[in-house]
Protein backbone atom coordinates (compact mmCIF):
# COMPACT_ATOMS: atom_id res chain seq x y z
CA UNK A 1 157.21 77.83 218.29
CA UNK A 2 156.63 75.28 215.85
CA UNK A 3 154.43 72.17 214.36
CA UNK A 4 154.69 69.18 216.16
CA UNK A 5 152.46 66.99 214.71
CA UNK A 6 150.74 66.99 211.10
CA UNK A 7 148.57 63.97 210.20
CA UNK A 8 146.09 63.56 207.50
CA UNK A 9 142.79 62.59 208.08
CA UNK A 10 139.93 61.33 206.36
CA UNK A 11 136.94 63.47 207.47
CA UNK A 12 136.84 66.06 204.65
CA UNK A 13 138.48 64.17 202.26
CA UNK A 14 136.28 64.24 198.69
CA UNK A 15 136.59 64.88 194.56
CA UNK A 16 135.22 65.65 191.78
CA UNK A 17 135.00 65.74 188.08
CA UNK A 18 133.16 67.90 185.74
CA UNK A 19 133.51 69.40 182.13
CA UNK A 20 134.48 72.90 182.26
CA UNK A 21 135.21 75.19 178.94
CA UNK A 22 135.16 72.00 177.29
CA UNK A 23 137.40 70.10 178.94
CA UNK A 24 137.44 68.07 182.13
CA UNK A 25 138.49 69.22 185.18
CA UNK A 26 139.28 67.14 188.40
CA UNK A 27 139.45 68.27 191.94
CA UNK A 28 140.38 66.91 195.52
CA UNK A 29 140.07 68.00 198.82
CA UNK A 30 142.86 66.92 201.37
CA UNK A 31 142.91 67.64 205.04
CA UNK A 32 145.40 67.49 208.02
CA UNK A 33 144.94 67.60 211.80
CA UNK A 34 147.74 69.99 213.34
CA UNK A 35 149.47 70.71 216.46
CA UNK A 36 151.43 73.53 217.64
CA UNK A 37 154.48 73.80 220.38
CA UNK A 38 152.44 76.85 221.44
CA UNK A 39 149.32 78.45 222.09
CA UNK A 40 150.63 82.04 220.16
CA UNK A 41 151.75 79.93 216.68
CA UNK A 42 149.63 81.51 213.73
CA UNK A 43 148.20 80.36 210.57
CA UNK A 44 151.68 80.95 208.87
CA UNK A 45 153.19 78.41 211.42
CA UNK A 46 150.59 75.47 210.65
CA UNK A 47 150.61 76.22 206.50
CA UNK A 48 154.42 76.01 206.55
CA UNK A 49 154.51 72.17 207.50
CA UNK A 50 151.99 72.11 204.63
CA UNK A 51 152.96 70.72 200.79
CA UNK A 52 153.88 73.76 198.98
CA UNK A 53 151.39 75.75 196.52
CA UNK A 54 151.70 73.69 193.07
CA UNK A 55 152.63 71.01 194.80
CA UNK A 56 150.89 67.72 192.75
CA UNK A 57 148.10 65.82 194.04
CA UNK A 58 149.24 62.45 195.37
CA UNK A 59 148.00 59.95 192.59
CA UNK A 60 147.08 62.10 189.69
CA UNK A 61 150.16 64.30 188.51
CA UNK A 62 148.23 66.74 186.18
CA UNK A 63 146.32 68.07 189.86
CA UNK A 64 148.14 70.98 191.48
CA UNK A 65 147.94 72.04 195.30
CA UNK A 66 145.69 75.97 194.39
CA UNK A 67 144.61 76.93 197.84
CA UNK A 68 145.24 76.21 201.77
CA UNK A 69 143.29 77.34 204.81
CA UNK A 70 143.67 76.66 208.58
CA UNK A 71 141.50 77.29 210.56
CA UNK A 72 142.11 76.53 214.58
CA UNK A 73 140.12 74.51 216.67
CA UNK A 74 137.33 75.43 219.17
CA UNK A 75 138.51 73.20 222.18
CA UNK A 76 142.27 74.03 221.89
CA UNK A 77 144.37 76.84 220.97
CA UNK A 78 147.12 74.49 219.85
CA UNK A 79 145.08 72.09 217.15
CA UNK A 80 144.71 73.23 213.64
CA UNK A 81 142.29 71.54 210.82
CA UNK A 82 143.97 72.37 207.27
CA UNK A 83 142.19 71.81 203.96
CA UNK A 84 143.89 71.50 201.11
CA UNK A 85 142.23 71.98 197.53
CA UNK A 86 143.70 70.59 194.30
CA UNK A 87 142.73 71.14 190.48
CA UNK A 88 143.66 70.36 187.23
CA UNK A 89 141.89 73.44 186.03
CA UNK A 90 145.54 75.36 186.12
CA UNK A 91 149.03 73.49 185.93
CA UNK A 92 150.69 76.05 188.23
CA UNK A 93 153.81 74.96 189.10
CA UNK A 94 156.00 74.72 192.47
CA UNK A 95 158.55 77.38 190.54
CA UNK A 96 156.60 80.11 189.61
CA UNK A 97 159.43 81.78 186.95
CA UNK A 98 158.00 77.94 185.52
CA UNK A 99 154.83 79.10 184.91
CA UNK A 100 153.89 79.52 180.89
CA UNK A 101 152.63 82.49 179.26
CA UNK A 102 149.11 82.76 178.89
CA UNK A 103 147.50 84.79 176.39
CA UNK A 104 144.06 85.43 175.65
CA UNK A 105 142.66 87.03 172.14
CA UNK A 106 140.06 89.80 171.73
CA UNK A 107 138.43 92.31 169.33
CA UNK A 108 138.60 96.29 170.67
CA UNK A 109 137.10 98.99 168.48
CA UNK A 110 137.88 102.42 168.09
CA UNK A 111 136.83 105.24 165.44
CA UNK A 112 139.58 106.95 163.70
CA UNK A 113 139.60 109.48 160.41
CA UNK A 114 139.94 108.07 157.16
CA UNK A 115 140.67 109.04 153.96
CA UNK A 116 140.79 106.26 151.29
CA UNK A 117 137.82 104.09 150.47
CA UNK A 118 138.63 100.45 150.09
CA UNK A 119 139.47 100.85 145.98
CA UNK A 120 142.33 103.07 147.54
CA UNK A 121 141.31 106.69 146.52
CA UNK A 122 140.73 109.37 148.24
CA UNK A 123 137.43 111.12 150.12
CA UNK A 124 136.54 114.16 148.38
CA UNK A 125 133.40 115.72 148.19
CA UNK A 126 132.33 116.92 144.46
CA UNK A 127 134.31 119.81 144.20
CA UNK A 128 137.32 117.75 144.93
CA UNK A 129 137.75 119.19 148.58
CA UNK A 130 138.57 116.66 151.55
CA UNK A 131 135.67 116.33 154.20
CA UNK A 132 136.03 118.67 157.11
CA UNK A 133 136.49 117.55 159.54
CA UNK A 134 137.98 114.33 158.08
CA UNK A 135 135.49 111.11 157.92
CA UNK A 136 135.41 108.66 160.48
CA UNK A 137 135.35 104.78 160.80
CA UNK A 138 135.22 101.69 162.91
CA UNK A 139 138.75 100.31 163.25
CA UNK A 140 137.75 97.03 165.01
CA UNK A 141 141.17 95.62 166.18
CA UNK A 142 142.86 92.21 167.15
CA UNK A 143 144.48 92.08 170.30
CA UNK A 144 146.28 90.50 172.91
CA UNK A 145 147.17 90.35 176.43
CA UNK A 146 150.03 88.07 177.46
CA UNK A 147 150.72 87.18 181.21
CA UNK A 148 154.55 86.09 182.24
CA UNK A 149 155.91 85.73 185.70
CA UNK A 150 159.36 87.01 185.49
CA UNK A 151 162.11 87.28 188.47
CA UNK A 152 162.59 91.02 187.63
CA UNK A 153 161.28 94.00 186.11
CA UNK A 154 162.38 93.71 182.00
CA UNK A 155 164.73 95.58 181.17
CA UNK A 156 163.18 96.15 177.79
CA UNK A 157 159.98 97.81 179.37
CA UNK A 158 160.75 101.12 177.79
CA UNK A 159 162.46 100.38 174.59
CA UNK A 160 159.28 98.51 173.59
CA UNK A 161 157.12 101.50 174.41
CA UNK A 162 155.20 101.79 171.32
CA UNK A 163 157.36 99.59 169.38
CA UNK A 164 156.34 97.26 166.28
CA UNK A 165 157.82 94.21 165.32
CA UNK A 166 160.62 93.85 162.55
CA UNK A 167 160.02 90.19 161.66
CA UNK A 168 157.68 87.75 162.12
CA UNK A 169 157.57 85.93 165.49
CA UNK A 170 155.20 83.21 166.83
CA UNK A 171 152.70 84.11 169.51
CA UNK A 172 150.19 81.72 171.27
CA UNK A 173 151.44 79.68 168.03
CA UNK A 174 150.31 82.19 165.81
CA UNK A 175 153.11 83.66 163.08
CA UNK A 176 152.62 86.88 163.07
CA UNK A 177 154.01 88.82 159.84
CA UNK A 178 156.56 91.62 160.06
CA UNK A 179 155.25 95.01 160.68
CA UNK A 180 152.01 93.77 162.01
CA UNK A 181 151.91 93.79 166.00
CA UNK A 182 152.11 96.89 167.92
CA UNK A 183 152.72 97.34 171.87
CA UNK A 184 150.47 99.14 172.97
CA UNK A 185 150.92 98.62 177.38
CA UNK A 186 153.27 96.72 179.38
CA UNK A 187 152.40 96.51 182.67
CA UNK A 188 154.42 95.02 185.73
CA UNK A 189 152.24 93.80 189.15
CA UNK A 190 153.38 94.13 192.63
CA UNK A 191 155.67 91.83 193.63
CA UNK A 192 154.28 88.17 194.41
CA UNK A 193 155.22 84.98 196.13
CA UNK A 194 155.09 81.88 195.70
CA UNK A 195 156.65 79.08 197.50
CA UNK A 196 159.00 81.22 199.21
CA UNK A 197 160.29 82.72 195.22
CA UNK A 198 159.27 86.12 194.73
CA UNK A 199 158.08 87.22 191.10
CA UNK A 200 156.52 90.10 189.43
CA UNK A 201 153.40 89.42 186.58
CA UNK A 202 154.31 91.26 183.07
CA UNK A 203 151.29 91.76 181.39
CA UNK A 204 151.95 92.51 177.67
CA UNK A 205 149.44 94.12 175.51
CA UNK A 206 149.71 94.02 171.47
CA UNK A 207 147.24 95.74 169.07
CA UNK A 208 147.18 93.72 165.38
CA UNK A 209 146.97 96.05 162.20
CA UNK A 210 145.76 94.73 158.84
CA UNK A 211 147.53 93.61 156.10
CA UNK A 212 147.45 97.20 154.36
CA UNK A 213 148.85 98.72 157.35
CA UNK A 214 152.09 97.28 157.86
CA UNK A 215 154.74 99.12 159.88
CA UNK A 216 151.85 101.17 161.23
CA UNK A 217 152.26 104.31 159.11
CA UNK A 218 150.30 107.64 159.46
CA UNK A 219 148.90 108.43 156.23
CA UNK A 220 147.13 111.98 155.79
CA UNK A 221 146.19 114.00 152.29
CA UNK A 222 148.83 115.81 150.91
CA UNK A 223 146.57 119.53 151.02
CA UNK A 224 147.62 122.68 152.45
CA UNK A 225 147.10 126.29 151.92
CA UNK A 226 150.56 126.97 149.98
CA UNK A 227 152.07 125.79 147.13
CA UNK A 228 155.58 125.69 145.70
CA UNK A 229 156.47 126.97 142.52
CA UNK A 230 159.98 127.51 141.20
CA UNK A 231 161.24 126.67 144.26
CA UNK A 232 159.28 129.79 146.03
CA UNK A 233 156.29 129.41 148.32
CA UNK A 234 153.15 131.19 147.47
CA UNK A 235 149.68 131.52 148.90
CA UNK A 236 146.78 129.55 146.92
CA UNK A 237 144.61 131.45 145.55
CA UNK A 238 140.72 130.71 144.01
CA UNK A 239 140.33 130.26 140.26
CA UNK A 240 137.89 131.96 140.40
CA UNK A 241 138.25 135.60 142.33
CA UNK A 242 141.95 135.42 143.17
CA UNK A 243 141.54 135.10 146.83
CA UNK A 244 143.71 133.29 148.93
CA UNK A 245 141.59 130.11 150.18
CA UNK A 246 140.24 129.47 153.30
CA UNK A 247 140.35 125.67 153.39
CA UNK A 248 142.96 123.64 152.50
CA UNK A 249 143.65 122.61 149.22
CA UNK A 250 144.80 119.42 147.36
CA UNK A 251 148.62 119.02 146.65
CA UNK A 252 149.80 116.77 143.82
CA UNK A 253 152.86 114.74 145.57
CA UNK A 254 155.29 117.86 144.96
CA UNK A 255 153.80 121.22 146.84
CA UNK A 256 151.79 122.19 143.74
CA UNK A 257 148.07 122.85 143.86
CA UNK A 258 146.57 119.83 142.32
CA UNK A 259 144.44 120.68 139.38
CA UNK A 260 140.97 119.10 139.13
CA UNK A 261 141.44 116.91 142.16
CA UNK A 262 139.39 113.37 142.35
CA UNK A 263 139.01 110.89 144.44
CA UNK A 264 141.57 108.90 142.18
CA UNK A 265 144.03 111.27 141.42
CA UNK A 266 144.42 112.77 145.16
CA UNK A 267 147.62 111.77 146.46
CA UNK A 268 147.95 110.63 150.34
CA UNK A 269 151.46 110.82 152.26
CA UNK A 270 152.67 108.02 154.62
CA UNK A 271 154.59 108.19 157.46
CA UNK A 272 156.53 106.33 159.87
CA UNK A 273 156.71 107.00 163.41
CA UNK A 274 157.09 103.98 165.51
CA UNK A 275 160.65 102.33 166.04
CA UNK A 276 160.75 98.09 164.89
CA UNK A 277 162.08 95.95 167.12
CA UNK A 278 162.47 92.78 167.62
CA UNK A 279 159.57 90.81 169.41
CA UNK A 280 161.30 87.20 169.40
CA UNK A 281 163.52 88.30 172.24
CA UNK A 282 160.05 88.83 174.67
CA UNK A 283 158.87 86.36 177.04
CA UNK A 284 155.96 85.36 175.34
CA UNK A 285 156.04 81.25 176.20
C-alpha cells in the first residue's frame, strides 16, 4: 500500500496578505491530486508523500508549510485531494528542537500582608501595636511564561523548583538583575511530533520582584510574647497591671520588649528561604 502518483494542481491554489499585530502576514494555499496502490490506504498514507510540516513555501522562504488535510474523493476510493496551507505568521521549522523560545509578558496580582509603608517603617497602630491581623496590599507582579521544545524532560525540573536567580541573565533580551526572577511552575506537555522527531513543550513560568525585594526574603516584625533578659526567657508583662499580654509585643532586634515602639523605631527581620541558582544554564532562546 502506497502513493503512486502525487501531482499538484491548480484548482485551489490562492494567497493572501494582510497586516496582523502589526505586521504583515502572507499566506498560500497549495493543493495535490493523489493516488493510492489501494482502496484501504488512509489519510496517513497520502500526507506522507506530502512536504513535511515547516517545510518552506516554494518562492517565498519566510512561509512555512502549518497545516495538511486530505480528504478522499467521491468517485474513487483510491484519489485523494490534499491542501496544503502556508504562513509567515510562525517560522516553525522542519526540526522542531529548532524552534526558538517564545515568551510572552504579563501583570498578575495578588494581596499579601505588609508591614512597612513605603518610607520603610513599620505599621503600628497608636499604641505602637502591629495590626491584627497584619495589613494587606496589592502586589501586582511581572511575569513570564517561556515555551521551549526540548528532546527530553530537563533534568533541572526539580532543582529549579522555587529557585531564584544568582546573577543576572538575559531573557526575551531583557537583563534581568540578580536576585530578581523567581520560578514559580515548570511544566512539561505530552510528548509531540513533528516531522517524524518527537519533542516535549517546557513551559517555564517566572514571577519578577521589585527592586527592594531582591533574593525574595520573608520579612515579618520582630514581636512576640517573651522576652530575653540576662540570657533567661521571661513572659511580657503590661506596664501597667503586671499581666502577662495577650497580643504580641514589639521586640527591639535582640529578644527585649521594645520600649515605646513607633512606626520608625520597630525593627522587621528578613529571611531567606529560596535556594539561587543559576538561570543562564535554562533554555530560554
Amino acid at each position: 500500500m502506497s502513493v503512486y502518483d502525487a501531482a499538484e494542481i491548480h484548482n485551489g491554489r490562492d494567497g493572501d496578505d494582510e497586516v496582523a499585530q502589526r505586521k504583515g502576514v502572507s499566506r498560500y494555499t497549495r493543493v495535490f491530486r493523489v493516488t493510492t496502490t489501494a482502496n484501504t490506504d488512509a489519510a496517513a498514507v497520502v500526507l506522507a508523500a506530502m512536504p513535511r510540516l515547516g517545510a518552506v513555501y516554494p518562492g517565498n522562504p519566510r512561509a512555512f508549510l502549518l497545516r495538511r488535510r486530505a480528504r478522499n474523493e467521491s468517485f474513487s476510493k483510491r484519489v485523494w485531494i490534499v491542501t496544503l496551507a502556508y504562513s509567515t505568521e510562525k517560522e516553525l521549522q522542519e526540526d522542531p528542537l529548532a524552534d526558538p523560545a517564545e515568551t510572552e509578558w504579563n501583570t498578575e496580582q495578588f494581596q499579601r500582608p505588609v508591614y512597612k509603608n513605603k518610607a520603610g517603617q513599620g505599621i503600628l497602630n497608636s499604641a505602637g501595636d502591629p495590626p491584627d491581623p497584619p495589613c494587606q496590599r496589592d502586589d501586582s507582579r511581572i511575569t513570564a511564561v517561556t515555551n521551549k521544545n526540548l528532546p527530553t524532560v530537563p533534568a533541572w525540573i526539580l532543582a529549579y523548583r522555587d529557585a531564584v536567580n544568582d546573577a543576572a541573565f538575559v531573557l526575551d533580551g531583557i537583563t534581568i538583575p540578580k536576585g530578581v526572577a523567581k520560578m514559580q511552575a515548570v511544566r512539561v506537555s505530552k510528548w509531540q511530533e513533528r516531522n517524524d522527531i518527537r519533542f516535549r513543550v517546557v513551559t517555564m513560568t517566572m514571577h519578577f520582584a521589585d527592586t527592594d525585594d531582591v533574593d525574595w526574603p520573608i520579612t515579618f516584625l520582630d514581636q512576640g510574647f517573651r522576652e530575653k533578659v540576662a540570657g533567661k526567657w521571661r513572659q511580657i508583662t503590661n506596664d501597667g497591671d503586671g499581666e502577662e499580654v495577650t497580643a504580641p509585643v514589639p521586640l527591639d532586634g535582640n529578644g527585649v520588649k521594645l520600649a515605646n515602639p513607633t512606626p520608625a523605631n520597630a525593627v522587621f527581620n528578613e529571611e531567606y528561604v529560596y535556594d539561587l541558582l543559576d538561570f543562564s544554564v535554562l533554555p530560554l532562546t
